[in-house]
PDB file of N, CA and C in Angstrom:
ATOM      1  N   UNK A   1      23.658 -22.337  -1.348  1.00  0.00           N
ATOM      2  CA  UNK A   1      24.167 -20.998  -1.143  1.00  0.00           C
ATOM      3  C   UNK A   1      22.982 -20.082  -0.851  1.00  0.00           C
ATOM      4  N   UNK A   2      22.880 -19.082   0.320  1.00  0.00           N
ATOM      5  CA  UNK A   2      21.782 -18.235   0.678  1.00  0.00           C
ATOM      6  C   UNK A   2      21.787 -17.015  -0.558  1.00  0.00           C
ATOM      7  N   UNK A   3      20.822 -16.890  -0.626  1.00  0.00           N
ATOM      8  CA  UNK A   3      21.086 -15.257  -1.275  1.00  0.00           C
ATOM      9  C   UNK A   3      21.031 -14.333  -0.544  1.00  0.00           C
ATOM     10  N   UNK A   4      21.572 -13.281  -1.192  1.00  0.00           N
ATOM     11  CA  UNK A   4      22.300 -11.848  -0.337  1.00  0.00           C
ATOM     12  C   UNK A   4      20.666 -11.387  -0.457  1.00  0.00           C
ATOM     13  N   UNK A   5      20.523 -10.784   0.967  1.00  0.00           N
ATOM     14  CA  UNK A   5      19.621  -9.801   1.371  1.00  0.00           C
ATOM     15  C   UNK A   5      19.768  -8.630   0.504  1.00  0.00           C
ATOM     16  N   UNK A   6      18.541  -8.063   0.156  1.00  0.00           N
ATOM     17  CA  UNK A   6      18.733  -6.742  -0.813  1.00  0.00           C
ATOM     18  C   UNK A   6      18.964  -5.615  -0.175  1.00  0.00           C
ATOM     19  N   UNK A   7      19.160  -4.529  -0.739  1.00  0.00           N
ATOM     20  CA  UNK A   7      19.746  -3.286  -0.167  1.00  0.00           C
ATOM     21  C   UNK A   7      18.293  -2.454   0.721  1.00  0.00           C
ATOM     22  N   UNK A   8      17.497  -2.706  -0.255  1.00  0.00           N
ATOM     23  CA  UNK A   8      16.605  -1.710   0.044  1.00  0.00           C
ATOM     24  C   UNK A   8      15.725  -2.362   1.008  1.00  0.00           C
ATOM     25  N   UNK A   9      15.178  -2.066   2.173  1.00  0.00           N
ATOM     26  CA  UNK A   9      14.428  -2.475   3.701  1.00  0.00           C
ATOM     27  C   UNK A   9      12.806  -2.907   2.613  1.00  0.00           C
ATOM     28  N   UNK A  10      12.340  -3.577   3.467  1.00  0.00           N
ATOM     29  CA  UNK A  10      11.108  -4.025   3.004  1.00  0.00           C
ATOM     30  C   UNK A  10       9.918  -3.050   3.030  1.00  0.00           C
ATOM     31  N   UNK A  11      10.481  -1.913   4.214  1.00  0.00           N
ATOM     32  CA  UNK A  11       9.358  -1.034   4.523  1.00  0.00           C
ATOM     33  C   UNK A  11       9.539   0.167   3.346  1.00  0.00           C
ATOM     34  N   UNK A  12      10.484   0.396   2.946  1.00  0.00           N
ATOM     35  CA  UNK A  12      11.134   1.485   1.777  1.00  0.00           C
ATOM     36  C   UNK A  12      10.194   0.776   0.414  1.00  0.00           C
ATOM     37  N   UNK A  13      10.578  -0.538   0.431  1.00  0.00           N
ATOM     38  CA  UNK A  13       9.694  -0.851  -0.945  1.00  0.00           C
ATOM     39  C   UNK A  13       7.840  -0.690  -1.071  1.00  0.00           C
ATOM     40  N   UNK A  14       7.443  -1.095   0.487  1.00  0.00           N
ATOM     41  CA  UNK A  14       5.948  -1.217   0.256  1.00  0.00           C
ATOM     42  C   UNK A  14       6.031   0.395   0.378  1.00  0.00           C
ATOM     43  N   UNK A  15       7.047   0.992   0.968  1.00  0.00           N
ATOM     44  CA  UNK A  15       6.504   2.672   0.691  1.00  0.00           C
ATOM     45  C   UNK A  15       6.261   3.345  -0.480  1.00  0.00           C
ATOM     46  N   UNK A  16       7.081   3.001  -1.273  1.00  0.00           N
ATOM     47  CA  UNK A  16       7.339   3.472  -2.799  1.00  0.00           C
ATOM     48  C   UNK A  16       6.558   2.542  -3.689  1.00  0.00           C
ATOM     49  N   UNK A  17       5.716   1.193  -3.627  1.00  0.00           N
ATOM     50  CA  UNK A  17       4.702   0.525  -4.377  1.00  0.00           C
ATOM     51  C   UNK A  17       3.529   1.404  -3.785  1.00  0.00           C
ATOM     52  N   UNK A  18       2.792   1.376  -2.518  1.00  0.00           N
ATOM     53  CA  UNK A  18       1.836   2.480  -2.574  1.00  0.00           C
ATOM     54  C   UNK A  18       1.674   3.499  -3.386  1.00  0.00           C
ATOM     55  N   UNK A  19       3.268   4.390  -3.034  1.00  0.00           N
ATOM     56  CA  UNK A  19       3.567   5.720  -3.963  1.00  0.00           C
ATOM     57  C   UNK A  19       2.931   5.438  -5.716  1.00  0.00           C
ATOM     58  N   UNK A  20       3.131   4.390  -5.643  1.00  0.00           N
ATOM     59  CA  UNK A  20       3.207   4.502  -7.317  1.00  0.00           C
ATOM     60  C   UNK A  20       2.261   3.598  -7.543  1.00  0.00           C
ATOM     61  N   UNK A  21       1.301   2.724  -6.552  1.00  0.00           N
ATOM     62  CA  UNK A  21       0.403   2.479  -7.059  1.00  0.00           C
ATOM     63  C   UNK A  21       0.315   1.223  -7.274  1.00  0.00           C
ATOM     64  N   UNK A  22       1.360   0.014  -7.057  1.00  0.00           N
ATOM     65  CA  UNK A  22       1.427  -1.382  -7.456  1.00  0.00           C
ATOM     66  C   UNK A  22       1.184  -1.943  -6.061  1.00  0.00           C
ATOM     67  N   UNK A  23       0.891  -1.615  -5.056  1.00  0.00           N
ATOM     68  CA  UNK A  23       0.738  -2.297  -3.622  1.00  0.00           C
ATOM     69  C   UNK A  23      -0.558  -2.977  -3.697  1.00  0.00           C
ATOM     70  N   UNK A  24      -1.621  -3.161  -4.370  1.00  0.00           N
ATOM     71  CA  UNK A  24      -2.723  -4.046  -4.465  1.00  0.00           C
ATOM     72  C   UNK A  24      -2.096  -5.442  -4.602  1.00  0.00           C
ATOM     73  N   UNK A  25      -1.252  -5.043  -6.120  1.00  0.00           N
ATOM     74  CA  UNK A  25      -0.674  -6.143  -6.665  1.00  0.00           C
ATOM     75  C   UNK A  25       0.406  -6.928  -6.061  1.00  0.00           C
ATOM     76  N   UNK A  26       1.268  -6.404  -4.930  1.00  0.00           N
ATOM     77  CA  UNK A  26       2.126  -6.910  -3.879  1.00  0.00           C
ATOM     78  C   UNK A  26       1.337  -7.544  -2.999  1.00  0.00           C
ATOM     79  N   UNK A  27       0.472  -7.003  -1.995  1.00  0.00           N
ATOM     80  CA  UNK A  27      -0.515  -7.637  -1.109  1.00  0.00           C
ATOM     81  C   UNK A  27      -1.101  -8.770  -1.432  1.00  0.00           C
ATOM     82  N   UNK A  28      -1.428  -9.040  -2.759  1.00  0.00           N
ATOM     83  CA  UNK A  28      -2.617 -10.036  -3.246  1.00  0.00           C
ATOM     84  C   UNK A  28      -1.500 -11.318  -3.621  1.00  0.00           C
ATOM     85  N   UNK A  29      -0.578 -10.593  -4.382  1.00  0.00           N
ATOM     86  CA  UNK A  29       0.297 -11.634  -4.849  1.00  0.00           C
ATOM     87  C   UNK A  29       1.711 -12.026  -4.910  1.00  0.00           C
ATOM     88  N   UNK A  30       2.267 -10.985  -4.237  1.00  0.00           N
ATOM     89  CA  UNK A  30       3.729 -10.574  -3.681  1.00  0.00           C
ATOM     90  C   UNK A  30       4.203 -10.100  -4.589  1.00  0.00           C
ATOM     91  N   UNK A  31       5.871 -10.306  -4.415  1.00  0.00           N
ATOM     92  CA  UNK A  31       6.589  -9.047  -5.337  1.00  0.00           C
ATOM     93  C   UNK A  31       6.705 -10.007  -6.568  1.00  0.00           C
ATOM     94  N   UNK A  32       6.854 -11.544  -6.783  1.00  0.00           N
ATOM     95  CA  UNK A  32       7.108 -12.349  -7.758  1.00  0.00           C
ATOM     96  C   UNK A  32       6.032 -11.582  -9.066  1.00  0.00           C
ATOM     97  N   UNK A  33       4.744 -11.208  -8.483  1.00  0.00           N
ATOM     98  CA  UNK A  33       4.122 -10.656  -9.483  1.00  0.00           C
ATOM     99  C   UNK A  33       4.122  -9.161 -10.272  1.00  0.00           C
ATOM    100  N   UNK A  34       4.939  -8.550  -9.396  1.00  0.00           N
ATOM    101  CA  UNK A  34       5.067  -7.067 -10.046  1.00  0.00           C
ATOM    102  C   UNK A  34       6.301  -6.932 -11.505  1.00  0.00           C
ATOM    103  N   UNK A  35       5.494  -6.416 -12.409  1.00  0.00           N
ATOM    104  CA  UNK A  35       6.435  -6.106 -13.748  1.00  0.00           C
ATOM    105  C   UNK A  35       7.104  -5.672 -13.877  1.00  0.00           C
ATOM    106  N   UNK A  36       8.390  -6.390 -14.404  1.00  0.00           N
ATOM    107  CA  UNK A  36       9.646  -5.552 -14.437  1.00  0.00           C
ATOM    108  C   UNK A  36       9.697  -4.054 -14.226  1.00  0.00           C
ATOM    109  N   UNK A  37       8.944  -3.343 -15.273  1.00  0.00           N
ATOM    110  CA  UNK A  37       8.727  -2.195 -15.487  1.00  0.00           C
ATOM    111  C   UNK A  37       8.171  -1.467 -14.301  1.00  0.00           C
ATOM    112  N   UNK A  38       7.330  -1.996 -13.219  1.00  0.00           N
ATOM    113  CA  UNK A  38       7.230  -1.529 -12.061  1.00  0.00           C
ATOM    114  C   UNK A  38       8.124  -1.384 -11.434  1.00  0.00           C
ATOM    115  N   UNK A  39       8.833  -2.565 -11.419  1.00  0.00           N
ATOM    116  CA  UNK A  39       9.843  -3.100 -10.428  1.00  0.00           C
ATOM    117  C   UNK A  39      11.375  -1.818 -10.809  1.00  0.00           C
ATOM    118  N   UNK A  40      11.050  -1.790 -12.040  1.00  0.00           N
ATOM    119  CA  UNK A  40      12.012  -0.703 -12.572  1.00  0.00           C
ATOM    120  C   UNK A  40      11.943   0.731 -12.036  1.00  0.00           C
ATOM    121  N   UNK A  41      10.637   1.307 -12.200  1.00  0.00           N
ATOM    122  CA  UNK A  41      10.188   2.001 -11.606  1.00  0.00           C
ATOM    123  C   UNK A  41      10.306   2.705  -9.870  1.00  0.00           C
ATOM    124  N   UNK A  42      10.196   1.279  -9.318  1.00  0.00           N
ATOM    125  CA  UNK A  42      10.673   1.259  -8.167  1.00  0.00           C
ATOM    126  C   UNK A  42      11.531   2.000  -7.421  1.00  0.00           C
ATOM    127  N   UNK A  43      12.859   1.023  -7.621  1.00  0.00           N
ATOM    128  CA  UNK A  43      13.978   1.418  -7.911  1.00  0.00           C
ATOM    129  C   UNK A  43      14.302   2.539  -8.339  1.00  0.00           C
ATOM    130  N   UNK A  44      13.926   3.206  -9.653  1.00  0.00           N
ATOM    131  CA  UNK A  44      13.962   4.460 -10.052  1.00  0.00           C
ATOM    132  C   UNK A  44      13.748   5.559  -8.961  1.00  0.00           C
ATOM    133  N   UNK A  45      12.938   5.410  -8.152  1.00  0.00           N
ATOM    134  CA  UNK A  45      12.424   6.294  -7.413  1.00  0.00           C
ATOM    135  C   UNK A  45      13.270   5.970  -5.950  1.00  0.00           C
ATOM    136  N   UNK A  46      13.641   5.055  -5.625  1.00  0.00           N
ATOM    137  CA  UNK A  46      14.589   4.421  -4.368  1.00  0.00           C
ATOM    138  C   UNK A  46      16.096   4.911  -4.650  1.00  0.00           C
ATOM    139  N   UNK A  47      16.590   5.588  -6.186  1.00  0.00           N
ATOM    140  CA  UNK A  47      17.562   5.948  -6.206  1.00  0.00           C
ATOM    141  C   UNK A  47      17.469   7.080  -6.314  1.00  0.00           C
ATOM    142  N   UNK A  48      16.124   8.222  -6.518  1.00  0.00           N
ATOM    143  CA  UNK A  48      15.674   9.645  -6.604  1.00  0.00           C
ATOM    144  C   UNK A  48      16.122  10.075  -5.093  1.00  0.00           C
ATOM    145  N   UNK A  49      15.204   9.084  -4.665  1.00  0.00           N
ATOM    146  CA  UNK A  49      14.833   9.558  -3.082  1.00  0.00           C
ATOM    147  C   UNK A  49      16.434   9.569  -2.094  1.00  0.00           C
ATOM    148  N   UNK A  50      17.121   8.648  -2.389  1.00  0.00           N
ATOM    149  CA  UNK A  50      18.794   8.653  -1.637  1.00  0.00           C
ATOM    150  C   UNK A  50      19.509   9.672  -1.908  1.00  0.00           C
ATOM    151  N   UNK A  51      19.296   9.960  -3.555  1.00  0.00           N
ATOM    152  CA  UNK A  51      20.243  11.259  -4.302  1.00  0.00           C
ATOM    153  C   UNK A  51      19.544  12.647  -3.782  1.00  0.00           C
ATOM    154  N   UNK A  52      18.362  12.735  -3.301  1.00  0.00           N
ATOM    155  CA  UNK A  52      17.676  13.739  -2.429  1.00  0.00           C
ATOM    156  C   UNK A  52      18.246  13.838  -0.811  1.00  0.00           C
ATOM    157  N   UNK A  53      17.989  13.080  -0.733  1.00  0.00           N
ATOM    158  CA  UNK A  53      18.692  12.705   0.722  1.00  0.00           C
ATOM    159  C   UNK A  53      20.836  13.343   1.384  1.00  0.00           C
ATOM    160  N   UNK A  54      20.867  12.562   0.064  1.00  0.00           N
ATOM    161  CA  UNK A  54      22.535  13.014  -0.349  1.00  0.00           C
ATOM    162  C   UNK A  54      22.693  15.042  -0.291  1.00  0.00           C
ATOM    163  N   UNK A  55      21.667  15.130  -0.993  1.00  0.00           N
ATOM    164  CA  UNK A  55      21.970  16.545  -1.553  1.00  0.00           C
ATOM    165  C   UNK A  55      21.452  17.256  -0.169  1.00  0.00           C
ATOM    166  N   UNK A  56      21.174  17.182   0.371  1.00  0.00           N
ATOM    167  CA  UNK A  56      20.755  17.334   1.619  1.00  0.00           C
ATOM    168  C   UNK A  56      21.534  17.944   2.558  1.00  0.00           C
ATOM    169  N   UNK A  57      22.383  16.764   3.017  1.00  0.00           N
ATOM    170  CA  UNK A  57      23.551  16.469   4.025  1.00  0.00           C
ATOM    171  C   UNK A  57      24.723  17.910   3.694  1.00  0.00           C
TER     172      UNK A  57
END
């Protein structure tokens, strides 16, 4: 069985790991290595940035 492609574009994530600072740790070692808590983080900010977006429109 394939797994489902994720929501968020690949370019949205390395945008928001720069932002916050974990993109060394992506580059060197991919995303398998970033901590939950980054990874949480992430996200956190990928759902800031849409609800900005939203309020917008």
């Amino acid at each position: 069985m394939s797994r489902n492609r994720g929501i968020m574009s690949e370019e949205l994530k390395t945008e928001i790991a720069k932002e916050l600072g974990v993109y060394n740790t992506v580059s060197k070692e991919g995303w398998g290595s970033v901590s939950s808590r980054d990874c949480g983080n992430i996200v956190k900010k990928a759902i800031e940035m849409a609800e900005r977006n939203l309020a917008s429109k």
